[in-house]
C-alpha atoms as a PDB file:
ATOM      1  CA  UNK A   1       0.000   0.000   0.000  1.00  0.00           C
ATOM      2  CA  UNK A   2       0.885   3.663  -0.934  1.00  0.00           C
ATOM      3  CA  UNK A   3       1.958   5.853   1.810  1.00  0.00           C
ATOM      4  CA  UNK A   4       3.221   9.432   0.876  1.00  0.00           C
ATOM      5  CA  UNK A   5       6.485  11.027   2.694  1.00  0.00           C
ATOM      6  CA  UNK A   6       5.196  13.802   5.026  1.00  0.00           C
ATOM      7  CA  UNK A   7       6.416  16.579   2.807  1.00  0.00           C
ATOM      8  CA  UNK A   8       3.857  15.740   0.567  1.00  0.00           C
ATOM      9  CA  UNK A   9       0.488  15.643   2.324  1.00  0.00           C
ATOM     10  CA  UNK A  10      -2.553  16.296   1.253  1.00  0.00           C
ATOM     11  CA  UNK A  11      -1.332  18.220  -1.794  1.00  0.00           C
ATOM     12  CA  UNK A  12      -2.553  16.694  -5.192  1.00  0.00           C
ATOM     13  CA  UNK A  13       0.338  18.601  -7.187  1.00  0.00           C
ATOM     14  CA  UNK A  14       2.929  16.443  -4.718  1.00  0.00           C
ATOM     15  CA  UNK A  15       0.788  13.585  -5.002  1.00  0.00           C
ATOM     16  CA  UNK A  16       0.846  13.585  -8.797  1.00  0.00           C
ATOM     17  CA  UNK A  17       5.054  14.401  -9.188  1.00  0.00           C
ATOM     18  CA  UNK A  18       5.883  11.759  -6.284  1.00  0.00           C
ATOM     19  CA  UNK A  19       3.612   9.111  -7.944  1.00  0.00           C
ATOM     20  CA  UNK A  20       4.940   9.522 -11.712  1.00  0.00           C
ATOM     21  CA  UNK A  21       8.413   9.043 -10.079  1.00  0.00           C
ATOM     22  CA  UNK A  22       7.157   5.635  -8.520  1.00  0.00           C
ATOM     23  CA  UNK A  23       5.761   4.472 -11.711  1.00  0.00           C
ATOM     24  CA  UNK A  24       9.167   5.295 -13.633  1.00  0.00           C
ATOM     25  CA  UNK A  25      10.841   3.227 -11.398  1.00  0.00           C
ATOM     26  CA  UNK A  26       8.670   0.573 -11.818  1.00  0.00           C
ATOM     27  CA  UNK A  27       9.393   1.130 -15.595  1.00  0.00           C
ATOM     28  CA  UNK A  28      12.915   1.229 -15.182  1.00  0.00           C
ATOM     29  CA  UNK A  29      12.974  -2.066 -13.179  1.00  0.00           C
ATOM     30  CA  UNK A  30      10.938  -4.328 -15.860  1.00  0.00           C
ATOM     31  CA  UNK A  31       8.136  -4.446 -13.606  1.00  0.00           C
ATOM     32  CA  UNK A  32       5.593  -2.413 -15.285  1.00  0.00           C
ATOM     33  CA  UNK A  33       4.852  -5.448 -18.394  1.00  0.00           C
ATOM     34  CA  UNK A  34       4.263  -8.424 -15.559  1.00  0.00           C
ATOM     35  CA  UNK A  35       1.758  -5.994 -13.577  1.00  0.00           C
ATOM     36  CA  UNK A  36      -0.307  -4.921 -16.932  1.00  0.00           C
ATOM     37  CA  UNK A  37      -0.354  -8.993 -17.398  1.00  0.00           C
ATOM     38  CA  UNK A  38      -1.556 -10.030 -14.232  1.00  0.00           C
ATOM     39  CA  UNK A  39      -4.177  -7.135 -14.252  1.00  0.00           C
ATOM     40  CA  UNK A  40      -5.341  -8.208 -17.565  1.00  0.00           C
ATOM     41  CA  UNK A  41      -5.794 -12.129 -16.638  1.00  0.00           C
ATOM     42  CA  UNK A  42      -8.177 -10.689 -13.346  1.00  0.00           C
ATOM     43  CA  UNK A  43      -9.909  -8.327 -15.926  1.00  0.00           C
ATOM     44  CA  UNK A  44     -10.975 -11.283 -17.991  1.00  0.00           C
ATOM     45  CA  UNK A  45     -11.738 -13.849 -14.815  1.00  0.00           C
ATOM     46  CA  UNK A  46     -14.216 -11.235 -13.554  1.00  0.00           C
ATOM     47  CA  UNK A  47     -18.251 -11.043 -14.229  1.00  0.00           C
ATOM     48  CA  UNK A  48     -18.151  -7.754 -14.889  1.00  0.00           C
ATOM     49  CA  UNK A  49     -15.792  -8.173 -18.016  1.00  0.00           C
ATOM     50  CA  UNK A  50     -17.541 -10.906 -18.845  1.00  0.00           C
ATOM     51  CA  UNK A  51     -20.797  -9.274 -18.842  1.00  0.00           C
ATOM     52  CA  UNK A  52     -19.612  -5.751 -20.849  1.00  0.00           C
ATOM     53  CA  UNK A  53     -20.081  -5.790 -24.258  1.00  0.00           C
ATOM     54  CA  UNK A  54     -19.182  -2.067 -24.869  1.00  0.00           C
ATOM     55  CA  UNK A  55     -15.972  -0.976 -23.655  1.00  0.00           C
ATOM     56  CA  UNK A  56     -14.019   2.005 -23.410  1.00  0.00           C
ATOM     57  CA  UNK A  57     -10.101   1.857 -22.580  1.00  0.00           C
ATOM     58  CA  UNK A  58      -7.453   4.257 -22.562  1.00  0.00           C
ATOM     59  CA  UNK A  59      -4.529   4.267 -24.731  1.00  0.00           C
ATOM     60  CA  UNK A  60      -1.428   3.672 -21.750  1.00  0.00           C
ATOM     61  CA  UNK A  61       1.011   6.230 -21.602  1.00  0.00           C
ATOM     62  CA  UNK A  62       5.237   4.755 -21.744  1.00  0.00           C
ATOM     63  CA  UNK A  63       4.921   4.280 -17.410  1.00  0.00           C
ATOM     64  CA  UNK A  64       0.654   3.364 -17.535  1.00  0.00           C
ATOM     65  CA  UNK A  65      -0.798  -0.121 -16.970  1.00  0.00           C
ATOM     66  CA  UNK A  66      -1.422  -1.623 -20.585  1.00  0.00           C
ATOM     67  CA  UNK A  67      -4.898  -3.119 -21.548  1.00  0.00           C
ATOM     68  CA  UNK A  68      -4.481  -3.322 -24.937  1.00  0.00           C
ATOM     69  CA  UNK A  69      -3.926  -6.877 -24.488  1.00  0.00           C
ATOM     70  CA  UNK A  70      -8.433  -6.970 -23.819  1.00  0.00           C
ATOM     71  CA  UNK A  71      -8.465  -5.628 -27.884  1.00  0.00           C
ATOM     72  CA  UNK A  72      -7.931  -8.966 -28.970  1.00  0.00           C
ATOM     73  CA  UNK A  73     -11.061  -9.890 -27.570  1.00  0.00           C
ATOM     74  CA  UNK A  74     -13.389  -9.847 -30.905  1.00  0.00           C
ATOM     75  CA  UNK A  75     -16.856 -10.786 -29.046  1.00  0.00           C
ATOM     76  CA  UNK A  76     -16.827  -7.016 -27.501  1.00  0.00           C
ATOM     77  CA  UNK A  77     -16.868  -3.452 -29.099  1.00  0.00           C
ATOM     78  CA  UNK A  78     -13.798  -0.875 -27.926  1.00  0.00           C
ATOM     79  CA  UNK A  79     -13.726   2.693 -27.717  1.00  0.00           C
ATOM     80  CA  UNK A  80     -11.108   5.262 -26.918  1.00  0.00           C
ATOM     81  CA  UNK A  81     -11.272   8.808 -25.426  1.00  0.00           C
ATOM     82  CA  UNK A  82     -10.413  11.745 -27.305  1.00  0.00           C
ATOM     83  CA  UNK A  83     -10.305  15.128 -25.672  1.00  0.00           C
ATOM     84  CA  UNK A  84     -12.020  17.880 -27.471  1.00  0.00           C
ATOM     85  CA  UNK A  85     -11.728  21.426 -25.592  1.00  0.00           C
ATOM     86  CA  UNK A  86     -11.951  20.724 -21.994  1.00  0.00           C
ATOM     87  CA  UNK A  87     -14.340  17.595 -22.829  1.00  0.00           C
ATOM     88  CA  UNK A  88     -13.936  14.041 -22.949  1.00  0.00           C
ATOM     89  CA  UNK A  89     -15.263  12.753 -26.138  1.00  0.00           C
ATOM     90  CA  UNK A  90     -15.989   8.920 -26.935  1.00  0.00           C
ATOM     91  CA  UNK A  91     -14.738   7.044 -29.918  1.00  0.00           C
ATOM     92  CA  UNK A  92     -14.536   3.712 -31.520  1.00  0.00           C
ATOM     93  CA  UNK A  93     -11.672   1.656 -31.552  1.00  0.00           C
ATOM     94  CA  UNK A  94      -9.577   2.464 -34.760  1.00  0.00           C
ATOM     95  CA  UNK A  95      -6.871   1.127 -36.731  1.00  0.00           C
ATOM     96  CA  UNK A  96      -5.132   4.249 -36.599  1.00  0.00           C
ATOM     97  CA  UNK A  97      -3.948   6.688 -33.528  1.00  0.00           C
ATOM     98  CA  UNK A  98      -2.509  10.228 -33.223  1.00  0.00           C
ATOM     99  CA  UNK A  99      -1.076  11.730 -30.622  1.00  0.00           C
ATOM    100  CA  UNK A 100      -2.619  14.599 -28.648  1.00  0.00           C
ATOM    101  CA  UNK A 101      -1.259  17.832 -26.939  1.00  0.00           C
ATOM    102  CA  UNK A 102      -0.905  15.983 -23.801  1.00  0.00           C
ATOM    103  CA  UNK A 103       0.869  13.197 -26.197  1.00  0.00           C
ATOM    104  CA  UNK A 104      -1.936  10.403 -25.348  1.00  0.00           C
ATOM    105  CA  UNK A 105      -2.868   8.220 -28.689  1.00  0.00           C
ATOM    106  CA  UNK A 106      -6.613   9.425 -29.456  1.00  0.00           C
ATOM    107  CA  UNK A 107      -8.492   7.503 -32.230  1.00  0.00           C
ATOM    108  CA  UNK A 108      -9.151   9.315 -35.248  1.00  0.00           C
ATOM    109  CA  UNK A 109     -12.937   7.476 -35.431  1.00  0.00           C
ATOM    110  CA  UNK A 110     -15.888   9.635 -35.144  1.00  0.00           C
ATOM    111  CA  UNK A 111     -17.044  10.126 -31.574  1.00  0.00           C
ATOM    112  CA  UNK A 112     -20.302   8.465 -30.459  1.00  0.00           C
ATOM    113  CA  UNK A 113     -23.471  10.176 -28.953  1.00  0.00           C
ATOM    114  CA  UNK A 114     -25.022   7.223 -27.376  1.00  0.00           C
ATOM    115  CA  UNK A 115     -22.826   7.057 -23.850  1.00  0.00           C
ATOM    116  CA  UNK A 116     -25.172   4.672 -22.490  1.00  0.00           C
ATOM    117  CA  UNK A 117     -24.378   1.861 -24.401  1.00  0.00           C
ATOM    118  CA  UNK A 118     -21.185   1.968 -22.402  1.00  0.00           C
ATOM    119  CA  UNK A 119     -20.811  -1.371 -20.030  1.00  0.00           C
ATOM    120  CA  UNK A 120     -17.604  -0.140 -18.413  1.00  0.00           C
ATOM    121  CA  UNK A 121     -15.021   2.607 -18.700  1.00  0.00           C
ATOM    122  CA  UNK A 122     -11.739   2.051 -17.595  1.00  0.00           C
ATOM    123  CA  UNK A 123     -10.127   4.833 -15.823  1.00  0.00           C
ATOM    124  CA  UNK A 124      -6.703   6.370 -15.494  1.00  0.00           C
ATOM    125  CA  UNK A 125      -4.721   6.966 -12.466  1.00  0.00           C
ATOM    126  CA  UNK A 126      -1.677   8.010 -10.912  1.00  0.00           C
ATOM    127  CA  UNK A 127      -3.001   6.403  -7.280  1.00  0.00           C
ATOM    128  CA  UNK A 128      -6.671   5.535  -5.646  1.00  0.00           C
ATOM    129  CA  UNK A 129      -7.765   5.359  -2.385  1.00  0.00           C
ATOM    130  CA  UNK A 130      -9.612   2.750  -0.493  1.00  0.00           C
ATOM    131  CA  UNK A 131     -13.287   5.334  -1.105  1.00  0.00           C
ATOM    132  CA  UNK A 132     -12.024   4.620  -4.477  1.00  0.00           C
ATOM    133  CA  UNK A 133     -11.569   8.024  -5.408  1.00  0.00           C
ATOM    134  CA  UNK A 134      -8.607   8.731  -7.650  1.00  0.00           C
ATOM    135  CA  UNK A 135      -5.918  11.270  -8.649  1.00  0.00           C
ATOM    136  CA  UNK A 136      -5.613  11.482 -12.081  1.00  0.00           C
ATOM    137  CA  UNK A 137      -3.066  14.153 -14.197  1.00  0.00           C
ATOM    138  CA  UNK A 138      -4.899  16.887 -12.920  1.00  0.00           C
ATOM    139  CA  UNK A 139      -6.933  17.986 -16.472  1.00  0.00           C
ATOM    140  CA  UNK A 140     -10.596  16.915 -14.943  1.00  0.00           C
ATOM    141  CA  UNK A 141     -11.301  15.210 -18.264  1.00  0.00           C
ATOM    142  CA  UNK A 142     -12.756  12.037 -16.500  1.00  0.00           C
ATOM    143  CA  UNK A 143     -14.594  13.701 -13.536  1.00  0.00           C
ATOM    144  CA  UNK A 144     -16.642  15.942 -15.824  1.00  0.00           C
ATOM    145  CA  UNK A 145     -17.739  13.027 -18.330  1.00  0.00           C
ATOM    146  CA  UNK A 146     -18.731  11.272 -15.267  1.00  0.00           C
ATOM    147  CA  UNK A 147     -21.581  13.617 -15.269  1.00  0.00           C
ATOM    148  CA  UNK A 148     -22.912  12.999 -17.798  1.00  0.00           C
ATOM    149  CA  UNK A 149     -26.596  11.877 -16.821  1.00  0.00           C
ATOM    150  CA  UNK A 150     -26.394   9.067 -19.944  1.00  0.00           C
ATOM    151  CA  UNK A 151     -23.359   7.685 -18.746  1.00  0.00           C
ATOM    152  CA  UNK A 152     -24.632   4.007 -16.563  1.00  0.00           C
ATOM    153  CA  UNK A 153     -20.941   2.578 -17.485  1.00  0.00           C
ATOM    154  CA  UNK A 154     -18.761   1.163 -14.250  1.00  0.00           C
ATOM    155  CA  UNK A 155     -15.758   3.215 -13.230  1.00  0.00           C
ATOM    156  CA  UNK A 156     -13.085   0.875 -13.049  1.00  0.00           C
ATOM    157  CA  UNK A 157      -9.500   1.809 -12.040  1.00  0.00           C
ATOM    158  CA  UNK A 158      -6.708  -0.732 -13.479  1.00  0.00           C
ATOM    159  CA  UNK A 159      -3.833   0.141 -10.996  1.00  0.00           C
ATOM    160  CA  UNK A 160      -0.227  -1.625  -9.514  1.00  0.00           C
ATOM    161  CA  UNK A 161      -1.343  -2.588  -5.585  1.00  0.00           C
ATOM    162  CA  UNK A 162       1.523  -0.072  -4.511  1.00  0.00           C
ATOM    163  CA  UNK A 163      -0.821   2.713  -5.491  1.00  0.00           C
ATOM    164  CA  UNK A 164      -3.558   1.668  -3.189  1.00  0.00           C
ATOM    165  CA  UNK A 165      -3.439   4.293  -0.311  1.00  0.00           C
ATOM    166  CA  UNK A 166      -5.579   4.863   2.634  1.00  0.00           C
ATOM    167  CA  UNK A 167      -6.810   8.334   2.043  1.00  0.00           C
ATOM    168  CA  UNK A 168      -6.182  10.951  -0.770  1.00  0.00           C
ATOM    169  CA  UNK A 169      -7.246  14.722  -0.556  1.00  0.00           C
ATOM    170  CA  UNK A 170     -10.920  15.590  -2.238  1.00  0.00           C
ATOM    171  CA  UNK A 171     -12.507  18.060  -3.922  1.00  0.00           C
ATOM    172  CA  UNK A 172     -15.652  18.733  -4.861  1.00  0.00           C
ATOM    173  CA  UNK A 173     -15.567  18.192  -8.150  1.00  0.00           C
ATOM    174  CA  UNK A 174     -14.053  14.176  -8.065  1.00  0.00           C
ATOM    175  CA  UNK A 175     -16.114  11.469  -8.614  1.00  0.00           C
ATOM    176  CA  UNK A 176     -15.433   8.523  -6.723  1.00  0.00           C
ATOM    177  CA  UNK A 177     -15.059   4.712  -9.104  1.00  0.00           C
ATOM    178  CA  UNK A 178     -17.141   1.447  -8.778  1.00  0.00           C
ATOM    179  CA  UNK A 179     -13.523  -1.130  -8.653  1.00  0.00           C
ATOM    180  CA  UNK A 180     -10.114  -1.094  -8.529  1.00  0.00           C
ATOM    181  CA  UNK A 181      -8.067  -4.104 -10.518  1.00  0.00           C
ATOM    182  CA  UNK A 182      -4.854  -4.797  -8.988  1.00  0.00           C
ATOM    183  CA  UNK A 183      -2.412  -7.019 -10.176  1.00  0.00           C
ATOM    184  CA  UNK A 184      -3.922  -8.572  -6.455  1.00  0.00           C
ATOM    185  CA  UNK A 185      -7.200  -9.152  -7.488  1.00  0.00           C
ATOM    186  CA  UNK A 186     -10.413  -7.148  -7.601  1.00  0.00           C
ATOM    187  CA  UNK A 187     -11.748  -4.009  -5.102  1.00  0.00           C
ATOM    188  CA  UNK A 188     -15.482  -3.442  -5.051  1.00  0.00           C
ATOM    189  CA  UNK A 189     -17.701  -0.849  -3.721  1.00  0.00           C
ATOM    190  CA  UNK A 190     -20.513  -1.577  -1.894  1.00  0.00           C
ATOM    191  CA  UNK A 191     -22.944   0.848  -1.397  1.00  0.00           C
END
């Protein structure tokens, strides 16, 4: 489990910079590959995989758990995000990528209107909490298409078990996620 040096606290900025650095070493040390696998494998064990037939990923950043390996599933349909202004837009899987401003692969697909026909939507993070409530890169893309009334999809949070902490700071405007997928096992809320 995650715990921060003092120094850092509750600040999300100190949060972000001390968890990047954790992930590059985990990059650096090979480990990064064997984590996206084992995450993967408890992806596809569990129901709610199982029972998705839409479903959108996110294309991984160089120090970012890979799903990619779920594409070669050809009984589902994939989608990717593409920001657009300060919104998250949603697009089918494509055979061809660009990279952004932020230098994240978007699909160059058409975005879709229909969000509810979304089963789950994997989520980026640097860490999560046990309240699983996340800290992302800090842009607010995800936390504002969460409220979108349409959206029904599952929130689920693929992240390495060292980025599991006890508590992160809040704001308002974060939306908390339905699972975490460790390399572990699964992490459900209950309400």
């Amino acid at each position: 489990m995650l715990s921060f040096p003092l120094k850092i606290g509750q600040n999300k900025k100190l949060i972000r910079k001390y968890c990047r650095s954790q992930r590059q070493k985990q990059l650096v040390r090979g480990e990064l590959a064997g984590i996206s696998q084992s995450i993967v494998s408890n992806i596809l064990h569990s129901e709610f995989y199982r029972n998705s037939k839409h479903i959108m990923l996110f294309y991984p950043l160089e120090d970012e758990i890979n799903l990619l390996e779920l594409l070669k599933n050809e009984n589902k349909f994939f989608y990717f995000p593409k920001c657009s202004g300060k919104n998250l837009l949603v697009c089918p899987n494509s055979s061809e990528f660009v990279k952004n401003k932020y230098s994240i692969f978007e699909p160059l697909t058409e975005p879709i209107n229909n969000l509810d026909i979304l089963d789950i939507v994997f989520t980026p993070a640097l860490c999560a909490d046990k309240d699983f409530y996340r800290i992302g890169y800090g842009g607010g893309y995800y936390d504002r298409f969460f409220l979108n009334q349409k959206l029904k999809a599952l929130k689920v949070i693929p992240l390495s078990e060292k980025f599991i902490c006890e508590k992160l700071p809040r704001e308002q405007n974060d939306i908390c996620c339905d699972v975490i997928v460790s390399e572990s096992g699964l992490y459900q809320r209950v309400e």
